[in-house]
Protein backbone atom coordinates (compact mmCIF):
# COMPACT_ATOMS: atom_id res chain seq x y z
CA UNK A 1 188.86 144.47 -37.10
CA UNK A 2 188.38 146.54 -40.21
CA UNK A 3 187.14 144.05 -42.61
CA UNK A 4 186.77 146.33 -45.66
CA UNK A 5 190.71 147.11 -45.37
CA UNK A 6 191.22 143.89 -43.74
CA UNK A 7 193.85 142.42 -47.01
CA UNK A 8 195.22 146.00 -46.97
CA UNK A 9 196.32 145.89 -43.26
CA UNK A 10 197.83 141.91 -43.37
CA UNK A 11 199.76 142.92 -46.78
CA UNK A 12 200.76 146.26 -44.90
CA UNK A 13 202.04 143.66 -41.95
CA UNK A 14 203.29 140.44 -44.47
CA UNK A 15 203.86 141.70 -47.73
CA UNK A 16 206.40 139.02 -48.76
CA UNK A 17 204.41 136.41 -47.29
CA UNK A 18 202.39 133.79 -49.83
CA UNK A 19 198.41 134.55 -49.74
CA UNK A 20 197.35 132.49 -52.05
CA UNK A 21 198.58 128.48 -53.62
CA UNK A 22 197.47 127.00 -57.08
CA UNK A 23 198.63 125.24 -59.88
CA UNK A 24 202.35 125.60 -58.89
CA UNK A 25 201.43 129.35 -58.93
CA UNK A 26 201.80 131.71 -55.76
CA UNK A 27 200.68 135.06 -55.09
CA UNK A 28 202.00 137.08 -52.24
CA UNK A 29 200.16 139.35 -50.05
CA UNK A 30 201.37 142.66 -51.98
CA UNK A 31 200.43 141.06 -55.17
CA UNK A 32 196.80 140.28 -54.15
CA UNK A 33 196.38 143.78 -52.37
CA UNK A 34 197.41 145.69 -55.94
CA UNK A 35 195.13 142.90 -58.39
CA UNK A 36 192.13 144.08 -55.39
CA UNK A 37 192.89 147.78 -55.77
CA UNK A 38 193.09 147.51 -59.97
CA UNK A 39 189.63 145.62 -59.83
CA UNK A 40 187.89 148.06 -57.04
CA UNK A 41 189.28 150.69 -59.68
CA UNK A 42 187.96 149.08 -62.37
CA UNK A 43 184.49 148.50 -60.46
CA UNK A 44 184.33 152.05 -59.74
CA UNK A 45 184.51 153.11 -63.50
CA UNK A 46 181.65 151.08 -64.14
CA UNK A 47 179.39 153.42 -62.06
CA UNK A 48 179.52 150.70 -59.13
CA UNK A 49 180.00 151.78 -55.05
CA UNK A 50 178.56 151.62 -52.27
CA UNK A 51 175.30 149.25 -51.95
CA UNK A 52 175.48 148.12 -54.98
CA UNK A 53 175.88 144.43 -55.58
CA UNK A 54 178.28 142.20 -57.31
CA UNK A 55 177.52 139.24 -57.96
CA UNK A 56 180.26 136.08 -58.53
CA UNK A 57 179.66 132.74 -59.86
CA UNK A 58 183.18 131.11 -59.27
CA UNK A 59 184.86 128.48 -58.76
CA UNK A 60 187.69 128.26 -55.57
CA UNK A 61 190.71 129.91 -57.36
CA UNK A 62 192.35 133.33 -57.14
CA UNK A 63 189.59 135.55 -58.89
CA UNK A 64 186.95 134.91 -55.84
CA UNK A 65 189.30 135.84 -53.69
CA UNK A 66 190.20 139.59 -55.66
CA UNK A 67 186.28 139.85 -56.48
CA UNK A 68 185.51 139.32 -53.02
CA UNK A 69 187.96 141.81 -51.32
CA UNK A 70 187.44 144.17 -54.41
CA UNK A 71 183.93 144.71 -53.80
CA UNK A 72 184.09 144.71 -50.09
CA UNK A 73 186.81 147.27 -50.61
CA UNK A 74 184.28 149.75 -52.65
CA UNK A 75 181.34 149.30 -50.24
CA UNK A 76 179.58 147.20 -52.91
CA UNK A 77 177.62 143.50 -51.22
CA UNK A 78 179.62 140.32 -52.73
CA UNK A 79 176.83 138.25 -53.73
CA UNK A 80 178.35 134.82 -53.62
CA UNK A 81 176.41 132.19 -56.10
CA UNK A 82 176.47 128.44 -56.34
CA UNK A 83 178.89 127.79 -59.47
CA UNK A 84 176.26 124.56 -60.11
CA UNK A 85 173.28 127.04 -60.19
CA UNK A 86 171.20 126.23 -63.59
CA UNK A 87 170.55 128.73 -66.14
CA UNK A 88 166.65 128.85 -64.44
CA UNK A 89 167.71 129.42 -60.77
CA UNK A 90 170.71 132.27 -62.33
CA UNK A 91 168.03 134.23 -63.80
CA UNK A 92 165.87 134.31 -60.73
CA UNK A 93 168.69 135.13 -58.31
CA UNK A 94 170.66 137.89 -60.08
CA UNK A 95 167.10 139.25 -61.09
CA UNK A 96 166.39 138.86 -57.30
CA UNK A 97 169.81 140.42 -56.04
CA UNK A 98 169.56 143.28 -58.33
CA UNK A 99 173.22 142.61 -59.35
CA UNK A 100 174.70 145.17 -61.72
CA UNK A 101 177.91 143.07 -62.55
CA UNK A 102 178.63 138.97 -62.77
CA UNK A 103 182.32 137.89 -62.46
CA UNK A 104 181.99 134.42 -63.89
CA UNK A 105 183.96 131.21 -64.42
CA UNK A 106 184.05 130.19 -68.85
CA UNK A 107 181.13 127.79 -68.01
CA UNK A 108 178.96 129.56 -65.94
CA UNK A 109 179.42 132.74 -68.34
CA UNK A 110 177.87 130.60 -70.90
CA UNK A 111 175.16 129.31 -68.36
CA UNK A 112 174.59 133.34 -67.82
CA UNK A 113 174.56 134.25 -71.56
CA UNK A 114 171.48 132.34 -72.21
CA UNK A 115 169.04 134.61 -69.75
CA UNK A 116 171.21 137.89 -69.86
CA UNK A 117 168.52 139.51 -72.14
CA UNK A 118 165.84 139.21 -69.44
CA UNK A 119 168.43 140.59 -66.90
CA UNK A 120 168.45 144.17 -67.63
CA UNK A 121 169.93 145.46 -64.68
CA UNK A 122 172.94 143.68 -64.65
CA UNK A 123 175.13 145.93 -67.46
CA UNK A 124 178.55 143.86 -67.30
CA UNK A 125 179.85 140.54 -67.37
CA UNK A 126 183.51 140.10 -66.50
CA UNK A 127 184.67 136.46 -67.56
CA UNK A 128 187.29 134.69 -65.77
CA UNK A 129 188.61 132.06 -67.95
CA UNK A 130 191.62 131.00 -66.88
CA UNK A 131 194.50 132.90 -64.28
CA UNK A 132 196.35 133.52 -67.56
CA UNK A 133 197.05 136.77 -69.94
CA UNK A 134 194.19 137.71 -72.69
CA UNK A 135 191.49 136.45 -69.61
CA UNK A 136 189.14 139.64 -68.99
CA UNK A 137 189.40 139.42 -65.53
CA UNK A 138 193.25 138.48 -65.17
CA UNK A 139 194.01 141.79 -68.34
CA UNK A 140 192.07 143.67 -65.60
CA UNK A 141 193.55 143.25 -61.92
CA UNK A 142 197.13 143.60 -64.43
CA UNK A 143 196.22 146.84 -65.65
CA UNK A 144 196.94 148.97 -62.23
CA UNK A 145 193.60 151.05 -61.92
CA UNK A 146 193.58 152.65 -58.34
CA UNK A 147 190.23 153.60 -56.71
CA UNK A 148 188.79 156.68 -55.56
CA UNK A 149 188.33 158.18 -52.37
CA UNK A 150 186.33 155.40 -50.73
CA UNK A 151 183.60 156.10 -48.73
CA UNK A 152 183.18 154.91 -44.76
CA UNK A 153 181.71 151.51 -43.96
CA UNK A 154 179.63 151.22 -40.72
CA UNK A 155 179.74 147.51 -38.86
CA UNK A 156 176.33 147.39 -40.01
CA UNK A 157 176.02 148.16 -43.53
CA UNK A 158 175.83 144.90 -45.80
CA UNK A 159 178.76 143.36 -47.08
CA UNK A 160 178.08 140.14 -48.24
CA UNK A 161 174.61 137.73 -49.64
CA UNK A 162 174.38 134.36 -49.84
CA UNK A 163 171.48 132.67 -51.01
CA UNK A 164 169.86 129.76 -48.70
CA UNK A 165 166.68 127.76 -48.55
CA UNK A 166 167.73 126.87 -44.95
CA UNK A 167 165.06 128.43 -42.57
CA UNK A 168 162.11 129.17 -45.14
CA UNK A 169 162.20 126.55 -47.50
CA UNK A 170 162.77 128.36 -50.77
CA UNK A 171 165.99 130.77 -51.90
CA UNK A 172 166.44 134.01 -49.40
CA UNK A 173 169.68 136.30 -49.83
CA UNK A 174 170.61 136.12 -46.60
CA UNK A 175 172.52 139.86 -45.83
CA UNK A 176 176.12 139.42 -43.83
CA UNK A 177 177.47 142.41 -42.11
CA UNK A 178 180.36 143.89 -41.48
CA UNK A 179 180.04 143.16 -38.44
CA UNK A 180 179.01 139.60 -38.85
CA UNK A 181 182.18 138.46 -41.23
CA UNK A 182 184.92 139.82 -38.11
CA UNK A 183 183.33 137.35 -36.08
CA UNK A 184 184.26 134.60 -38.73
CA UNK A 185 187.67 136.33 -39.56
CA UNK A 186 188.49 135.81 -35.64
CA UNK A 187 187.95 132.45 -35.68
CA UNK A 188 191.47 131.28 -36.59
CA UNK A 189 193.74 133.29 -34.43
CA UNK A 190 191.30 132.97 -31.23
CA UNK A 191 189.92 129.51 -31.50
CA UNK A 192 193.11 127.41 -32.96
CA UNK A 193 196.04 129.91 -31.85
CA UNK A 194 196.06 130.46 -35.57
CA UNK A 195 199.39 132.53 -36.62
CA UNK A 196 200.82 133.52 -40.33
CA UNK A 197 203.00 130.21 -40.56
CA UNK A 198 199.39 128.42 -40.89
CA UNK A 199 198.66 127.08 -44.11
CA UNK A 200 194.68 126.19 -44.81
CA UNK A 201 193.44 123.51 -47.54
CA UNK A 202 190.23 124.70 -49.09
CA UNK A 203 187.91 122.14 -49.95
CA UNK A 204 184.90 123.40 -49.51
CA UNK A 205 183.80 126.13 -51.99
CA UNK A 206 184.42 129.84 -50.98
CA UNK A 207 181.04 130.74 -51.67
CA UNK A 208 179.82 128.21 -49.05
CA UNK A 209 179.35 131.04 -45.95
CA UNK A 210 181.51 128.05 -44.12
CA UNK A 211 184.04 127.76 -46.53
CA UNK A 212 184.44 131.43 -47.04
CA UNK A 213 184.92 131.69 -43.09
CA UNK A 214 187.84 128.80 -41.83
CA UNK A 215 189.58 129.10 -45.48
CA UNK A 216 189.24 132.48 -46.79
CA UNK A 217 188.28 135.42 -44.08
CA UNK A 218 190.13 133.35 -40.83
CA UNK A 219 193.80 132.73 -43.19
CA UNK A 220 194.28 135.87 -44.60
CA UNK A 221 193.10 138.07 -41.71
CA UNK A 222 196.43 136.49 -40.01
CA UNK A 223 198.91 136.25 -42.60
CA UNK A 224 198.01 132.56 -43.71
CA UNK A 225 197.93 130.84 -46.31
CA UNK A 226 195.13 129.05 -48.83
CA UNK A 227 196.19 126.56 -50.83
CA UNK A 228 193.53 126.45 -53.67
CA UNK A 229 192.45 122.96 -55.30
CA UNK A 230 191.24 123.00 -59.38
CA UNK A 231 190.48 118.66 -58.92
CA UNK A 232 189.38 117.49 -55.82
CA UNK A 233 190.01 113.47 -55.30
CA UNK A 234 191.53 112.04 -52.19
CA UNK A 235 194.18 111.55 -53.49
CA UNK A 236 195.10 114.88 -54.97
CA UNK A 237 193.95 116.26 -51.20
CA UNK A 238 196.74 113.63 -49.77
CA UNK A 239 199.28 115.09 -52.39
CA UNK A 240 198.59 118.47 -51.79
CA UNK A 241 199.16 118.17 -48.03
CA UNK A 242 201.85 116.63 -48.67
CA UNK A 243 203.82 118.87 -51.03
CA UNK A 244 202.68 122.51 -49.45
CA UNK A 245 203.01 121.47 -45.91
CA UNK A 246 199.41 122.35 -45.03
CA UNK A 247 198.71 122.85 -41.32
CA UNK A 248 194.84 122.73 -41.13
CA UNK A 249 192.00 121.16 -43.59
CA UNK A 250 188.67 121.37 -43.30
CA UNK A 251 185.43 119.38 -44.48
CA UNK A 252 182.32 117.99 -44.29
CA UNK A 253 182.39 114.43 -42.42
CA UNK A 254 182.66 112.71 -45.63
CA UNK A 255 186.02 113.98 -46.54
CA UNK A 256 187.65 113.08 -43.02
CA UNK A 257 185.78 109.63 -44.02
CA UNK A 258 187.79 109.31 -47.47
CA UNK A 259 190.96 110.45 -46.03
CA UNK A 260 190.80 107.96 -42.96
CA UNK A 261 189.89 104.68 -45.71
CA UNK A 262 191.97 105.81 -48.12
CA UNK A 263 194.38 103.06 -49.38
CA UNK A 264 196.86 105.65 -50.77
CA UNK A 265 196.80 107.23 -47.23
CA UNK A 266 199.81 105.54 -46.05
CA UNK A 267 201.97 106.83 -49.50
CA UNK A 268 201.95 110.46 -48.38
CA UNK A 269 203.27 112.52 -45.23
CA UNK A 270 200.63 114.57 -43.08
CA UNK A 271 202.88 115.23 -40.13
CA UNK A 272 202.38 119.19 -41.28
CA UNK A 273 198.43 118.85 -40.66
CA UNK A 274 197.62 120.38 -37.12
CA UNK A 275 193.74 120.14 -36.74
CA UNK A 276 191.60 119.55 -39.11
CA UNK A 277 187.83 121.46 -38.95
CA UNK A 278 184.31 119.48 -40.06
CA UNK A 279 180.82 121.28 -40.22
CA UNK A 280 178.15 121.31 -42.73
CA UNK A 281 176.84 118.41 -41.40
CA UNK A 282 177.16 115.71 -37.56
CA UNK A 283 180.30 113.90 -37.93
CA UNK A 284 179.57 110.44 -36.22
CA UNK A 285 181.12 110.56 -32.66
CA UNK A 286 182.96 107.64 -32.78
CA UNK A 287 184.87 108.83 -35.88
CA UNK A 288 186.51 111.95 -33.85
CA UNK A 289 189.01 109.18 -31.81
CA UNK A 290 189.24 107.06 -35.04
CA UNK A 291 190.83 110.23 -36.94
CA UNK A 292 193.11 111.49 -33.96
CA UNK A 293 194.80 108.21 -33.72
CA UNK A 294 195.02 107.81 -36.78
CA UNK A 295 196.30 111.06 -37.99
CA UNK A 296 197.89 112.50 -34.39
CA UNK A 297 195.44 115.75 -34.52
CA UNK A 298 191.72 116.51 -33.10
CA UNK A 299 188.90 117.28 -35.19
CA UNK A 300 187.21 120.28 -34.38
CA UNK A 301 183.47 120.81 -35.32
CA UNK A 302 182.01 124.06 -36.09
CA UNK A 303 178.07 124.53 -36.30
CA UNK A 304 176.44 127.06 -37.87
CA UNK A 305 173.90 128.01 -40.55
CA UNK A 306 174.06 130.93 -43.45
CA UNK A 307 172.43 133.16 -41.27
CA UNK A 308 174.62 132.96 -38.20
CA UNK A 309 177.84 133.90 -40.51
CA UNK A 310 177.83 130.98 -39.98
CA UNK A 311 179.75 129.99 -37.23
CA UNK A 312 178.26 130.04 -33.80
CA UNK A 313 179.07 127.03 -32.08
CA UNK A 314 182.63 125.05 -31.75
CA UNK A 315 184.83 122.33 -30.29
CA UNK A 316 186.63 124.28 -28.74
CA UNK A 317 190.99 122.92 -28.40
CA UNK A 318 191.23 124.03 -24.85
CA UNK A 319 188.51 122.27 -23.25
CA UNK A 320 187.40 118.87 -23.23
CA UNK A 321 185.43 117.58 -25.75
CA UNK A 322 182.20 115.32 -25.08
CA UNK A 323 180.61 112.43 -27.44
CA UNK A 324 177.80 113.83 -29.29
CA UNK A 325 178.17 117.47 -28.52
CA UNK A 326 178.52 120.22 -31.18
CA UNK A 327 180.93 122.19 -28.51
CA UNK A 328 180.10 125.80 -26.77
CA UNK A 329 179.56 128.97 -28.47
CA UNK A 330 182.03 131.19 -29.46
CA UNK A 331 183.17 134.38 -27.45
CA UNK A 332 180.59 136.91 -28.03
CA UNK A 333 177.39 134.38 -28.93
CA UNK A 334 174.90 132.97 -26.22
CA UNK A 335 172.77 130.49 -27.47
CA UNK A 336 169.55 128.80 -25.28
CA UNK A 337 167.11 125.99 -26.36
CA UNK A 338 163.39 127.06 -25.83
CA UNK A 339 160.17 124.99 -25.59
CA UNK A 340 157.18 125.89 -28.16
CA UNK A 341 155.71 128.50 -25.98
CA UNK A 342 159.39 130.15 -25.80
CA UNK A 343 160.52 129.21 -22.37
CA UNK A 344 164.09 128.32 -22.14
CA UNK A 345 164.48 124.88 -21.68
CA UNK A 346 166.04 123.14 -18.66
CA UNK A 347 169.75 121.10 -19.03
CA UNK A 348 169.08 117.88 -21.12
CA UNK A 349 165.65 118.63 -21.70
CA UNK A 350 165.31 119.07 -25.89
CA UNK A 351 163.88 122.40 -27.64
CA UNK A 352 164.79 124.85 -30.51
CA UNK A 353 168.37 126.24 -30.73
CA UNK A 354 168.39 129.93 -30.22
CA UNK A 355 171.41 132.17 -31.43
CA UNK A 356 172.11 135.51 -30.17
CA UNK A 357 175.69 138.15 -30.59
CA UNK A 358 177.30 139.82 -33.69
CA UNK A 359 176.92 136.65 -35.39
CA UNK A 360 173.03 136.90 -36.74
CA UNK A 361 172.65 138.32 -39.95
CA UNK A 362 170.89 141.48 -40.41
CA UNK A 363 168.31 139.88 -42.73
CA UNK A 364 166.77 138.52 -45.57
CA UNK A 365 166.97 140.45 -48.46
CA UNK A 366 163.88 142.28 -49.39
CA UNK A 367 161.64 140.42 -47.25
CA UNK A 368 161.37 141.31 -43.85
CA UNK A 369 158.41 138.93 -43.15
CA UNK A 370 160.84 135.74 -43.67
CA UNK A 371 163.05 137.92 -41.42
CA UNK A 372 160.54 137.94 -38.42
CA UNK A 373 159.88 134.62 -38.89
CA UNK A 374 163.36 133.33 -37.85
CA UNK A 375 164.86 136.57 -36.03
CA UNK A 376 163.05 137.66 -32.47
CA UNK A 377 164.25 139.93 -29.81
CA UNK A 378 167.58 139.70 -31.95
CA UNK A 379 167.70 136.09 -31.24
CA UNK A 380 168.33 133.81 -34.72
CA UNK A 381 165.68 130.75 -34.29
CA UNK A 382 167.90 128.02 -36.16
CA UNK A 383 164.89 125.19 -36.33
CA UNK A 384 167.57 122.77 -35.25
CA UNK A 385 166.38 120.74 -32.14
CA UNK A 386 168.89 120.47 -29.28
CA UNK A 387 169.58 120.02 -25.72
CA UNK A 388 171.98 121.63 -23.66
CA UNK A 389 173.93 120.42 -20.36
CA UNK A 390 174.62 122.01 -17.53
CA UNK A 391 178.42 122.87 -18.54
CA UNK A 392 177.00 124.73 -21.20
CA UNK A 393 178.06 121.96 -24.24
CA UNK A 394 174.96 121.68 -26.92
CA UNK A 395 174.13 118.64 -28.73
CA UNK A 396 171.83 118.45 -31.68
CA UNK A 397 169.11 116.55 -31.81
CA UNK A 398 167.20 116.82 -35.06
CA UNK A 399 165.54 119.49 -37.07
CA UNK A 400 162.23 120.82 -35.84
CA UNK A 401 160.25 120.29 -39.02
CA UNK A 402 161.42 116.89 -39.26
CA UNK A 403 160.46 115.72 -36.05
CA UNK A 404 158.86 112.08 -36.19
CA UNK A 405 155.75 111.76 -33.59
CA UNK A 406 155.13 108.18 -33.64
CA UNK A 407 152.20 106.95 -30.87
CA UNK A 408 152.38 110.48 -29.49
CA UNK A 409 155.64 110.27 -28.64
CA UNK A 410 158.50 112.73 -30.00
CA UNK A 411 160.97 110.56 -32.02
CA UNK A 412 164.11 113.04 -33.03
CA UNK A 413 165.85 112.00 -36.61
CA UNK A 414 169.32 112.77 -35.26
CA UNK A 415 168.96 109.97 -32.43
CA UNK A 416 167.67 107.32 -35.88
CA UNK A 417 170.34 108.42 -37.65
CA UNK A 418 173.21 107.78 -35.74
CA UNK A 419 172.35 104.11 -34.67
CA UNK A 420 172.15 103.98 -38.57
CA UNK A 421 175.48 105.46 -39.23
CA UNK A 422 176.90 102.21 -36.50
CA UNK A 423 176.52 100.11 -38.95
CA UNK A 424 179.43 99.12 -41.24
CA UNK A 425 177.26 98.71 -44.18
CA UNK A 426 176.04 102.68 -43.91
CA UNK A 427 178.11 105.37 -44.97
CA UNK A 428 175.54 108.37 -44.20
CA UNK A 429 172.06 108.61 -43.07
CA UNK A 430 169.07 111.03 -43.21
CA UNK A 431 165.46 109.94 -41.71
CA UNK A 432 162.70 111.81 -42.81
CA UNK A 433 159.61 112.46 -40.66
């Protein structure tokens, strides 16, 4: 799968069909192929190409999804920022990603504004305020630029960053391949028998590596697709179901929580809804049943971190799914669970979860110690304590550095916070060691 002409070839194959939902709006696949060409155009006159990064600091709506296939389109590395970043932690990242452009939502431009001066590098700020004529960035993708010859992207050369405190502790760009984001653009079609009549809800933001991989990458790579949200309550999720006949959603274990207590739920028809998809964090096992007889669908679970593209691990439709367990990996990944001296760990026995395949990221931006640290041998150490059976299914069972050791004994959070989460009275848990 060519990723950098991967909107190209599904508007080549679906032009007519409907890429992108909002606000009563639509935009077909031909439409969002010409706004990605006028903005890789318009990148291009600003000096930008390949290597250089981009950085975007936006909300789910249609200008993530033309900066994101714009820049990937030129060579340049999306560099996908929390919209909720403070003015303090945008300095130090763009100064940190050496971005030379920020496509921003009207808030965060303002947010951006107040540190641009000691951001030298970064020449131009594009400001997306509003899908509407007279915005920048809407004038822009309207205007019909057309790049360049474009020069040849190797699997390996960087395509993406996301920033992460997840294995180190404090904020790493970690570096997504080529490579790594046709894994994630797979996922769809080979994991869910995903096809171009599927239509995905996106409620978890696109620059979330998870959201940007089962609602942006997996959708459009088959002809989906995304129906964008600009208020997220239940009920509006309900509604929109409802009214654009969405086939998949997916979540963190809170939302599938909401939908299942809602007391509107029984106002609106889901019939449409296939599967839904939770990650991000362990959905209680007893709440997997709960939602398919409640809602007629299963529940798959993905697991992952930022550094494994992220998705590594699934529930997989076609074979049987077991209480507790995060699923097997996907086609191309082998995982193991090692002790602390690195031995790979016997069925049921607990260690650290190892990741290995076209999955791991190539790095950490800039720092190859942190690198070493967490990649070995090619293998992605994820810090997350598991135990594997003998069929090959993984469950988690806490993260190493907040293992409990209570009268020498190993006590794992997971196991604590589950017989919490039993209760009625407990909505969500986390023990700390």
């Amino acid at each position: 799968m060519n990723m950098e002409t991967l909107l190209q070839d599904t508007a080549a194959r679906h032009p007519e069909n409907t890429a992108l939902i909002f606000d009563d709006n639509q935009i077909r696949y031909r439409e969002l192929d010409r706004f990605v060409e006028a903005l890789a155009g318009h990148f291009q006159t600003l000096g930008v190409g390949k290597g250089d990064k981009i950085a975007l600091l936006l909300a789910n709506g249609p200008e993530f999804v033309i900066a994101y296939f714009a820049a990937l389109r030129i060579g340049a590395v999306a560099v996908t920022l929390n919209i909720m970043s403070t003015a303090y932690e945008l300095q130090h990242l763009m100064e940190d990603s050496e971005a030379k452009i920020l496509i921003a939502g009207e808030s965060q431009a303002k947010r951006f504004e107040t540190v641009a001066a000691t951001l030298p590098q970064c020449k131009t700020l594009i400001p997306a305020a509003g899908w509407k004529p007279g915005s920048p960035f809407y004038d822009i993708t309207h205007a019909g630029a057309k790049t360049a010859a474009l020069p040849a992207q190797g699997l390996d050369d960087p395509a993406v960053m996301i920033y992460t405190a997840g294995l180190t502790g404090k904020p790493l760009g970690a570096v997504l391949t080529y490579r790594n984001l046709a894994t994630q653009a797979q996922l769809l079609r080979t994991i869910c028998n995903g096809t171009s009549a599927d239509r995905a809800l996106a409620a978890i933001p696109f620059f979330h590596s998870f959201g940007a991989s089962v609602n942006l990458l997996s959708p459009l790579a088959i002809g989906g697709s995304v129906v964008l949200m600009s208020r997220f309550t239940v009920e509006a999720l309900l509604a929109a179901i409802q009214k654009e006949r969405v086939t998949y959603i997916t979540g963190v274990p809170r939302l599938f929580l909401a939908m299942l207590f809602s007391e509107k739920l029984k106002d609106y028809d889901l019939g449409s809804l296939r599967f839904g998809i939770t990650g991000g964090s362990a959905m209680p096992p007893e709440l997997f049943p709960e939602f398919e007889k409640h809602f007629g669908i299963p529940v798959l679970e993905g697991y992952g971190l930022t550094e494994t593209s992220p998705c590594c691990i699934f529930t997989h439709p076609d074979r049987p799914q077991k209480p507790g367990s995060i699923g097997t990996v996907l086609p191309g990944v082998a995982a193991k669970v090692v002790d602390d001296e690195g031995r790979e760990a016997a069925p049921g026995v607990t260690g650290e979860l190892a990741v290995l395949g076209d999955v791991v990221m190539q790095g950490y931006y800039k720092n190859d110690a942190a690198t070493a640290e967490v990649i070995r041998d090619g293998w992605l150490y994820t810090g997350d304590l598991a135990h594997a059976d003998e069929e090959g299914y993984i469950f988690l069972d806490g993260v190493k550095k907040r293992m409990i050791i209570t009268s020498g004994f190993n006590v794992y959070p997971r196991e604590v916070e589950m017989i919490l989460d039993m209760h009625p009275a407990v909505a969500s848990s986390r023990v700390e060691g």
